[in-house]
Protein backbone atom coordinates (compact mmCIF):
# COMPACT_ATOMS: atom_id res chain seq x y z
CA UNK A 1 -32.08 -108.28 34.26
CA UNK A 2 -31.98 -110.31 31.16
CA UNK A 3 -35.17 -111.54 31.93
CA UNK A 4 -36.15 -108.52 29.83
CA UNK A 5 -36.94 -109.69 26.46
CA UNK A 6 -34.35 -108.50 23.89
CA UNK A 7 -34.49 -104.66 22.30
CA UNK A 8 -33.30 -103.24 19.18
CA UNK A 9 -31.89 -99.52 19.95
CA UNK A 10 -31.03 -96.70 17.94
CA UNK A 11 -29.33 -93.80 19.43
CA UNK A 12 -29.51 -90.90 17.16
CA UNK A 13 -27.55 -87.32 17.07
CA UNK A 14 -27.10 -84.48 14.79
CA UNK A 15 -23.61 -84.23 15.56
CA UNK A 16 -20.88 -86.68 13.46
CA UNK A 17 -19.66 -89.58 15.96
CA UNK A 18 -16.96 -91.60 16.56
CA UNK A 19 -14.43 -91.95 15.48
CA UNK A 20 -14.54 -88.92 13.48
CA UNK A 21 -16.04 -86.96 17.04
CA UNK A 22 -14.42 -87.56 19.81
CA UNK A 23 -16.15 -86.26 22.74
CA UNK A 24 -17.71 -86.80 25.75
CA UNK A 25 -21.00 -87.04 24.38
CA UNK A 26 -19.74 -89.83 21.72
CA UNK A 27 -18.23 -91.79 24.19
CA UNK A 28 -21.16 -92.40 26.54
CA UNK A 29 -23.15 -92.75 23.54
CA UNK A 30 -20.49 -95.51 22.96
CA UNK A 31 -20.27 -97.27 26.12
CA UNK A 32 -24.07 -97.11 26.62
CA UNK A 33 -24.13 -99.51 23.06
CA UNK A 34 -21.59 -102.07 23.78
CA UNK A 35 -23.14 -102.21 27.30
CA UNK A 36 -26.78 -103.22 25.77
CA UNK A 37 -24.69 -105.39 23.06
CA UNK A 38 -23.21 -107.45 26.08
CA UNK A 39 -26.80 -108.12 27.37
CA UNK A 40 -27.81 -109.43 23.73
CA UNK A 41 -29.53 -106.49 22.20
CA UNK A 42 -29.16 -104.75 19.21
CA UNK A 43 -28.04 -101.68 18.63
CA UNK A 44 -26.85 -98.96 16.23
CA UNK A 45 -26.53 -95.07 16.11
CA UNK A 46 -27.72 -92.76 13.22
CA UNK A 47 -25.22 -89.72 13.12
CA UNK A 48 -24.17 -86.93 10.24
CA UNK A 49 -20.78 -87.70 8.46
CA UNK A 50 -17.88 -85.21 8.25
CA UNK A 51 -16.75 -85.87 4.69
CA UNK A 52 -12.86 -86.10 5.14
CA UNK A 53 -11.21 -89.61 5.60
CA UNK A 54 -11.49 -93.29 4.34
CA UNK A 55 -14.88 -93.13 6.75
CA UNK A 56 -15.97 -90.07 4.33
CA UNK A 57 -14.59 -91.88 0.78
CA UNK A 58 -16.05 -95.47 1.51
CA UNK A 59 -19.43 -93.93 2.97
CA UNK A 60 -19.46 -91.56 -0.58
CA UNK A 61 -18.47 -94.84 -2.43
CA UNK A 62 -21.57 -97.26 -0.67
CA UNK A 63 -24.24 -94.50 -1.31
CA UNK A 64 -24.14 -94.84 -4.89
CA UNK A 65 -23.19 -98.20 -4.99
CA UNK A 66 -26.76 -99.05 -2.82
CA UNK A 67 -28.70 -95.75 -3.29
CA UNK A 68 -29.03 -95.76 0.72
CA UNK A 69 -28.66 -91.90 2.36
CA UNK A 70 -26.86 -93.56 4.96
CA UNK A 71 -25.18 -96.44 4.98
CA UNK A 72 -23.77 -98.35 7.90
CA UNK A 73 -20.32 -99.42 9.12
CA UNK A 74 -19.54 -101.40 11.93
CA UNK A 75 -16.21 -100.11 12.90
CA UNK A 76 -17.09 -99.27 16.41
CA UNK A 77 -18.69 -102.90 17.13
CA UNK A 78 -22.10 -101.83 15.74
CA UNK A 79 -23.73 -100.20 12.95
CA UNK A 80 -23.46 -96.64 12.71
CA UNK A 81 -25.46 -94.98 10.09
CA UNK A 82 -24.04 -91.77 8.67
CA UNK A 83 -25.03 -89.30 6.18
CA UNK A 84 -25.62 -85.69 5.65
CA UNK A 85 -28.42 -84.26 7.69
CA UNK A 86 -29.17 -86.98 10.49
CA UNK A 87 -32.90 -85.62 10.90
CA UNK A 88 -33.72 -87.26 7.48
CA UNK A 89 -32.39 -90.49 7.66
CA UNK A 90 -34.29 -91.89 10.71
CA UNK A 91 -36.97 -93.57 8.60
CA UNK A 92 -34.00 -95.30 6.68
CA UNK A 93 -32.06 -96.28 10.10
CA UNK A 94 -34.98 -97.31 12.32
CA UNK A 95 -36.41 -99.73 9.23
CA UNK A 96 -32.78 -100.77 8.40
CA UNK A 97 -32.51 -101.78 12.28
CA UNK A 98 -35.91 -102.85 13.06
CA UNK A 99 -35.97 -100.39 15.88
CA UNK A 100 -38.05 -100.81 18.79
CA UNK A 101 -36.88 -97.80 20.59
CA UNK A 102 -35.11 -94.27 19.69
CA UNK A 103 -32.51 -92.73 21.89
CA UNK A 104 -32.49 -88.97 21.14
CA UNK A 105 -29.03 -87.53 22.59
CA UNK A 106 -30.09 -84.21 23.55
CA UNK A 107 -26.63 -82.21 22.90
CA UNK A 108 -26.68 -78.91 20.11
CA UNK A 109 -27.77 -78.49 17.38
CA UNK A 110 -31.26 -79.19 17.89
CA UNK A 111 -32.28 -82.17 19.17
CA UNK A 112 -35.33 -80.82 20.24
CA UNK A 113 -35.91 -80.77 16.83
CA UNK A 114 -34.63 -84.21 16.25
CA UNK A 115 -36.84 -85.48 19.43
CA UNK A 116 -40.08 -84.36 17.07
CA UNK A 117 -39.77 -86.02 14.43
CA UNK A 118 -38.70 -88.99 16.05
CA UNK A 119 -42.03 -88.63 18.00
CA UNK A 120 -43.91 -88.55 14.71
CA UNK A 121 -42.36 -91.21 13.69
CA UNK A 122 -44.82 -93.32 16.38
CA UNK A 123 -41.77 -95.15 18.23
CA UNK A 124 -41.37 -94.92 22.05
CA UNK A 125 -38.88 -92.30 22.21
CA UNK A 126 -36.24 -91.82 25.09
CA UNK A 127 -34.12 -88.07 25.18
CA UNK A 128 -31.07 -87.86 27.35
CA UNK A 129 -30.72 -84.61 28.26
CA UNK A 130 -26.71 -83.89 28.40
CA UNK A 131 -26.40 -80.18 29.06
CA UNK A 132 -28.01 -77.34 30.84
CA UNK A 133 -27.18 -75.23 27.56
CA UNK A 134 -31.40 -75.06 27.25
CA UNK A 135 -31.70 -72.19 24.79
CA UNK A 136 -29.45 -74.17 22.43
CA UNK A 137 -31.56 -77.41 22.15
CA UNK A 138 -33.82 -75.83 19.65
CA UNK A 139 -37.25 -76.12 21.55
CA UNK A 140 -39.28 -75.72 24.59
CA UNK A 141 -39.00 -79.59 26.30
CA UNK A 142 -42.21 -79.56 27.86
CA UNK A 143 -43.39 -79.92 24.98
CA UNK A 144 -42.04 -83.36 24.31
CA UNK A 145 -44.45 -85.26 26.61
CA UNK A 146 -44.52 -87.64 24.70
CA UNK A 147 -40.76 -88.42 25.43
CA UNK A 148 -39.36 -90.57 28.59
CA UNK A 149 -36.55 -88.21 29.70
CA UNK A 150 -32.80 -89.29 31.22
CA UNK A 151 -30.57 -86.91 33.00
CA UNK A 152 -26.92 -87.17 33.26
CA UNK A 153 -26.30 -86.00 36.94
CA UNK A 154 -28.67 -84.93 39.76
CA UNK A 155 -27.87 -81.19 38.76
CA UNK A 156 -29.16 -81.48 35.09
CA UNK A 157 -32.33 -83.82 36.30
CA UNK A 158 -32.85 -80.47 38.81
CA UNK A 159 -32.55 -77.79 36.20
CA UNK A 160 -34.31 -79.66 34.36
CA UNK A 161 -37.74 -79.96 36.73
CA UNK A 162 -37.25 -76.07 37.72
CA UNK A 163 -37.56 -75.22 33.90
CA UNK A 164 -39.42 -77.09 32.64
CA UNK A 165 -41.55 -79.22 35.16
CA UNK A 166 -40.16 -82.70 33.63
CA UNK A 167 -39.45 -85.51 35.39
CA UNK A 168 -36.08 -87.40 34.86
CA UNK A 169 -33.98 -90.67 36.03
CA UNK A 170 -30.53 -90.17 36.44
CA UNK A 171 -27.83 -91.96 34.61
CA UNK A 172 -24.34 -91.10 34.66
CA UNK A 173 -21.89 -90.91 32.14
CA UNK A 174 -21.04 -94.63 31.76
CA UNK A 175 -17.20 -94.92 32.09
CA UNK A 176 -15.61 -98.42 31.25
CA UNK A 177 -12.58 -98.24 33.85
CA UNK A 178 -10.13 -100.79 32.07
CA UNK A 179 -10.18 -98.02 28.89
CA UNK A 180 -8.72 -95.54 31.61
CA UNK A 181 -7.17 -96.92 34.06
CA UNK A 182 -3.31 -96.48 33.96
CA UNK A 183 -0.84 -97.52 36.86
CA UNK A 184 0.79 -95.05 38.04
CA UNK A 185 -0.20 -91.31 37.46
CA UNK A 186 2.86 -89.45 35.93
CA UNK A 187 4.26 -85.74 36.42
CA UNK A 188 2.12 -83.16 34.47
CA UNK A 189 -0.83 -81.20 35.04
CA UNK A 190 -3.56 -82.28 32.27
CA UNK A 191 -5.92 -80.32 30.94
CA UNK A 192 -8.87 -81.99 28.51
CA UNK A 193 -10.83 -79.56 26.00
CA UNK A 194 -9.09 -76.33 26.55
CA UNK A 195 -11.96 -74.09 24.80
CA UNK A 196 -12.22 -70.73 26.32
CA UNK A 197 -16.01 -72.04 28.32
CA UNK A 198 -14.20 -75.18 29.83
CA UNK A 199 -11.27 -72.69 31.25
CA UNK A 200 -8.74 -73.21 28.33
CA UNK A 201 -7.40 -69.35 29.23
CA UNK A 202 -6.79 -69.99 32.53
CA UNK A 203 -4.96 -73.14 32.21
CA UNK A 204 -2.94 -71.60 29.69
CA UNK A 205 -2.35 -68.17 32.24
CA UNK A 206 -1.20 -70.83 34.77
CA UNK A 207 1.08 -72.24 32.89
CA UNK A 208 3.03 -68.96 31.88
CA UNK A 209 2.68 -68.51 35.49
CA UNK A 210 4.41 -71.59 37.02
CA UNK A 211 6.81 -72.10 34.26
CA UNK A 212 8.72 -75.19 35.99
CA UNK A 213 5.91 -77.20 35.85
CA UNK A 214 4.91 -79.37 32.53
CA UNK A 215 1.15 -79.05 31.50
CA UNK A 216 0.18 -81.15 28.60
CA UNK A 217 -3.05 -79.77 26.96
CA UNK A 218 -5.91 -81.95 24.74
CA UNK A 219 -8.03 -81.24 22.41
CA UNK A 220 -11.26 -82.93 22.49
CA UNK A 221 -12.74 -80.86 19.32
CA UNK A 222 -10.66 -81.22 16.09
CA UNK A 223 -10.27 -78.20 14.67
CA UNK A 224 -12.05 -75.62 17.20
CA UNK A 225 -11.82 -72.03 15.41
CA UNK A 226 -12.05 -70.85 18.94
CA UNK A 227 -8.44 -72.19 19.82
CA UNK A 228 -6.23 -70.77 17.26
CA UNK A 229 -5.05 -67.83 19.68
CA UNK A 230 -5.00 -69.25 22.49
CA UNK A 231 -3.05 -72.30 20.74
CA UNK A 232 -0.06 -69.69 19.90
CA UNK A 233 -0.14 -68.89 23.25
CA UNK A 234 0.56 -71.66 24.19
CA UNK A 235 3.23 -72.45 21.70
CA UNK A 236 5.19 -70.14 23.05
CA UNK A 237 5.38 -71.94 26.29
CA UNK A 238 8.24 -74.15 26.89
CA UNK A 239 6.39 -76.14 29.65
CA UNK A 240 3.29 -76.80 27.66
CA UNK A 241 2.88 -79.61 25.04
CA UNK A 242 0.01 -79.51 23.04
CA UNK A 243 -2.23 -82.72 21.56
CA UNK A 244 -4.10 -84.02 19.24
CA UNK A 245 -7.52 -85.57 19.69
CA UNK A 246 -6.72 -89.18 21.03
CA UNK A 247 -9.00 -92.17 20.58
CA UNK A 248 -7.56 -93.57 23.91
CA UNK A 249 -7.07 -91.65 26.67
CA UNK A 250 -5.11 -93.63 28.74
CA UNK A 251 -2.02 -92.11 27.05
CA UNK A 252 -2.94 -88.95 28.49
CA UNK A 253 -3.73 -90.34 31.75
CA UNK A 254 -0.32 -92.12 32.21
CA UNK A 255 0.92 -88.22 31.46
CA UNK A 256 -1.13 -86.81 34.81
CA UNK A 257 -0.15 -85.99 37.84
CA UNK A 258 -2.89 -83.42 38.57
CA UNK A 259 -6.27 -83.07 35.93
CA UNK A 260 -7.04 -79.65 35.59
CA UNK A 261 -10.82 -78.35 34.87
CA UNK A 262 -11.43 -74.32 35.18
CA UNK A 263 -14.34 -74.52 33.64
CA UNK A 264 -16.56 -70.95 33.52
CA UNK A 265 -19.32 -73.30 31.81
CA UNK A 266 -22.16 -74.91 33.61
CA UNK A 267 -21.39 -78.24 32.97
CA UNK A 268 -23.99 -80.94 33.28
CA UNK A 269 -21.15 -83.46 34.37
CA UNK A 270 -17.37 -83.81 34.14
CA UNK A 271 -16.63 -86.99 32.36
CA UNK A 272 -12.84 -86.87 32.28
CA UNK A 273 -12.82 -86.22 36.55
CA UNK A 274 -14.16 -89.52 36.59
CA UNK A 275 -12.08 -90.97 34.04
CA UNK A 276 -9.00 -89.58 35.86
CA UNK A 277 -10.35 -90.62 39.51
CA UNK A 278 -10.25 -94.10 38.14
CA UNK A 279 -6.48 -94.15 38.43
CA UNK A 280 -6.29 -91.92 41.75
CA UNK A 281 -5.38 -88.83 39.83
CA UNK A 282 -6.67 -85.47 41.88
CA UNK A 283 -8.85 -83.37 40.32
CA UNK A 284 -8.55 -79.35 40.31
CA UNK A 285 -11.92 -77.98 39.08
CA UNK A 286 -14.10 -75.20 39.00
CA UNK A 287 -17.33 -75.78 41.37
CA UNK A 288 -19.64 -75.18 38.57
CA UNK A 289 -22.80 -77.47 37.77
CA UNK A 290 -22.36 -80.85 37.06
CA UNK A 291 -18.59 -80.41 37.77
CA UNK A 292 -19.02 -80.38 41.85
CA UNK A 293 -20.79 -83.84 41.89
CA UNK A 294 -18.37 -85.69 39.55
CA UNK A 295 -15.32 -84.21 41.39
CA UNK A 296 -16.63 -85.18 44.95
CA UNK A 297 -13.84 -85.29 47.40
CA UNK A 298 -11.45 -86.63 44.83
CA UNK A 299 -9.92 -83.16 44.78
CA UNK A 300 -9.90 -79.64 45.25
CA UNK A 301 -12.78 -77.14 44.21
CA UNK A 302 -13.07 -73.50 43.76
CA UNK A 303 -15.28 -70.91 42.48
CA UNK A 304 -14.90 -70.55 38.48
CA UNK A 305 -14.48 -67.06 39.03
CA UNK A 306 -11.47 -67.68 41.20
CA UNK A 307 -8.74 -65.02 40.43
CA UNK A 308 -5.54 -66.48 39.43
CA UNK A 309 -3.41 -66.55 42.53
CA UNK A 310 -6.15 -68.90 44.02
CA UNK A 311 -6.02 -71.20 40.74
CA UNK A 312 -2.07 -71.29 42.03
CA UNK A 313 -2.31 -71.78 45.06
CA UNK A 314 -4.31 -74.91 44.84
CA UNK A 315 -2.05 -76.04 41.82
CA UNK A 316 1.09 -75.31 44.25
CA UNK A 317 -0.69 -77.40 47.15
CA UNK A 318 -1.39 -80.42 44.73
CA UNK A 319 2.01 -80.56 43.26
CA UNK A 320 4.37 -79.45 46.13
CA UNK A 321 2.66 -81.04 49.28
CA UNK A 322 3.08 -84.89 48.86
CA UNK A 323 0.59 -85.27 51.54
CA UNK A 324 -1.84 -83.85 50.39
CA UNK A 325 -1.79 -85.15 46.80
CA UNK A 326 -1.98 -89.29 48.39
CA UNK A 327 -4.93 -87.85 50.52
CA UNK A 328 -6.65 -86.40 47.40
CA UNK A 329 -5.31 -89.36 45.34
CA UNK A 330 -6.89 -92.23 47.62
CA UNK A 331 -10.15 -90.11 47.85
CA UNK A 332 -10.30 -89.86 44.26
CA UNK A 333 -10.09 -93.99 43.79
CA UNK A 334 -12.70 -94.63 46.50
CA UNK A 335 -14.71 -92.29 45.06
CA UNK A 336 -14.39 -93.59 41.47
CA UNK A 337 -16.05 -97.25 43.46
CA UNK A 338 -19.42 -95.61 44.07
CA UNK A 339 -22.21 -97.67 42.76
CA UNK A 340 -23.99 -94.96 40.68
CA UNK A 341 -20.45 -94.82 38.60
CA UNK A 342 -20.04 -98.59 37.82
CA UNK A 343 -20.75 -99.22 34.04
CA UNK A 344 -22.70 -102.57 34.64
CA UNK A 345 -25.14 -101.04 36.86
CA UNK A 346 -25.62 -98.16 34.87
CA UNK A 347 -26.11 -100.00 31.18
CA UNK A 348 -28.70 -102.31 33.75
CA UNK A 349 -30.79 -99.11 34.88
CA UNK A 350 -30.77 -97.37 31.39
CA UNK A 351 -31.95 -100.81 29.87
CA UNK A 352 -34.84 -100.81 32.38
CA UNK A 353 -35.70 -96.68 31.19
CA UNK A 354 -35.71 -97.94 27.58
CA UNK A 355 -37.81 -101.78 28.35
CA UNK A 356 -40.22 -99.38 30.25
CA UNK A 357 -40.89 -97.13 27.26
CA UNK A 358 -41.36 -99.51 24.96
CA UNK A 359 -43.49 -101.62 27.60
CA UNK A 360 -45.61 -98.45 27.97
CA UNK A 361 -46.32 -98.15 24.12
CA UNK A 362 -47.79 -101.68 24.02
């Protein structure tokens, strides 16, 4: 594919990004960029800064220094712009790149918003649309035209032609397996992300439940108001440990016996199945959205609105019947070898969505 001549890319979010987010989002955002990087292009993301840290002090520090709104640093490989208010740097970003193309990651809060001005702005403009969550992306999308649009699963690219008539390619998540592969799964049920849409109660009603066997629960979202209740909860709970954001996930991987995923959310995709299914670690999830698709037969699924005895009896069928687990366990690795998952194709058929744009603008 390199045949295509060279691009310069600039992804660009209202949300902060790595490492100061650590999310889902940020990390296909992430993987996407050192993909293109490996095929020789350049590439950078514009992002808001959280103003805590050295990130916060040296990015305070280089704006008066330079009189820039938002300066970049190259800590994740790349530069990454940051300052307050994303929306009004992308002038500063695009000319400090030489940008050929914008990447608008459609996540809240408003990137529909973000996607217009970017628009304006008279560069080919691509939007990956990341969630279902519609009503929260600050526009109507048929509107954006204008826009080439990526989906992140075959369920978003199909909500996204019954609502609003657009046409999508699908791209999955990009998942790097070396950054998550561990090996040999360990002894605990996982859980990623415990807020209360993604399940979080359940998980934590399990565990109370099944009391002789270890859970280890991770936050994705630093400081998540939403958590603090359901966090003493869980403190009370001798066979629950709860952690920190991590920056690499394999040392909650090597922790897993079982991932569990209630999730009551209609979730465009479930990154961290995949990620776990990489190492043959069975997935427990809710058959919602997304969820269903990046499960696949690498474990069990049931209805998010499952009552709790049926939560437990799948959790006592995955930990208690060996069988079972290695069957679930060497679906879950074969599955993790489809084609539409492996990162090289996937930077490859992005990099053709983005040539294409820009080829259509000339």
């Amino acid at each position: 594919d390199n045949h295509l001549s060279l691009m310069r890319v600039l992804f660009i979010t209202t949300r902060s990004y790595l490492p100061q987010c650590v999310g889902g989002s940020e990390w296909s955002t992430h993987y996407l960029c050192e993909g293109l990087a490996a095929l020789g292009d350049t590439v950078g993301v514009l992002c808001d800064i959280e103003n805590k840290g050295w990130l916060g002090l040296r990015n305070r520090a280089v704006r008066k220094l330079t009189g820039m709104s938002f300066p970049s640093d190259k800590g994740m490989g790349y530069d990454v712009f940051r300052g307050w208010g994303s929306r009004k740097g992308i002038a500063e970003a695009a000319n400090a790149l030489r940008a050929d193309v914008l990447v608008v990651v459609g996540v809240a809060p408003d990137p529909y918003g973000l996607a217009q001005i970017c628009i304006d702005y008279s560069l080919p403009v691509v939007y990956q649309v990341r969630d279902v969550e519609f009503d929260r992306h600050g526009g109507d999308l048929s509107d954006l035209s204008a826009a080439t649009f990526v989906s992140n699963s075959n369920f978003t690219a199909r909500r996204l032609k019954e609502r609003f008539d657009l046409n999508s390619q699908v791209v999955l998540p990009p998942i790097v397996p070396d950054r998550y592969r561990v090996s040999s799964p360990g002894g605990k049920i996982l859980v990623v992300n415990p807020d209360p849409d993604k399940g979080g109660d359940t998980a934590v009603a399990m565990a109370t439940l099944r009391p002789n066997i270890p859970f280890v629960i991770q936050e994705s979202w630093a400081n998540n108001s939403r958590l603090i209740e359901l966090k003493q909860r869980a403190a009370a709970l001798p066979n629950v440990e709860w952690r920190r954001p991590v920056l690499d996930m394999r040392e909650r991987y090597r922790e897993a016996r079982i991932l569990l995923t209630p999730s009551r959310w209609e979730e465009a995709w479930g990154r961290v199945a995949s990620e776990a299914q990489v190492s043959g670690i069975p997935v427990l999830a809710s058959r919602t959205g997304g969820l269903e698709e990046a499960v696949g037969p690498g474990g069990m699924l049931l209805p998010s609105d499952a009552p709790i005895d049926v939560w437990l009896n799948a959790l006592d069928v995955l930990w208690n019947d060996k069988k079972a687990w290695e069957m679930y366990s060497a679906q879950a690795l074969e599955y993790a070898r489809r084609p539409a998952l492996n990162p090289v194709h996937q930077v490859q058929v992005f990099r053709k969505i983005l040539f294409d744009a820009v080829a259509s603008r000339r």
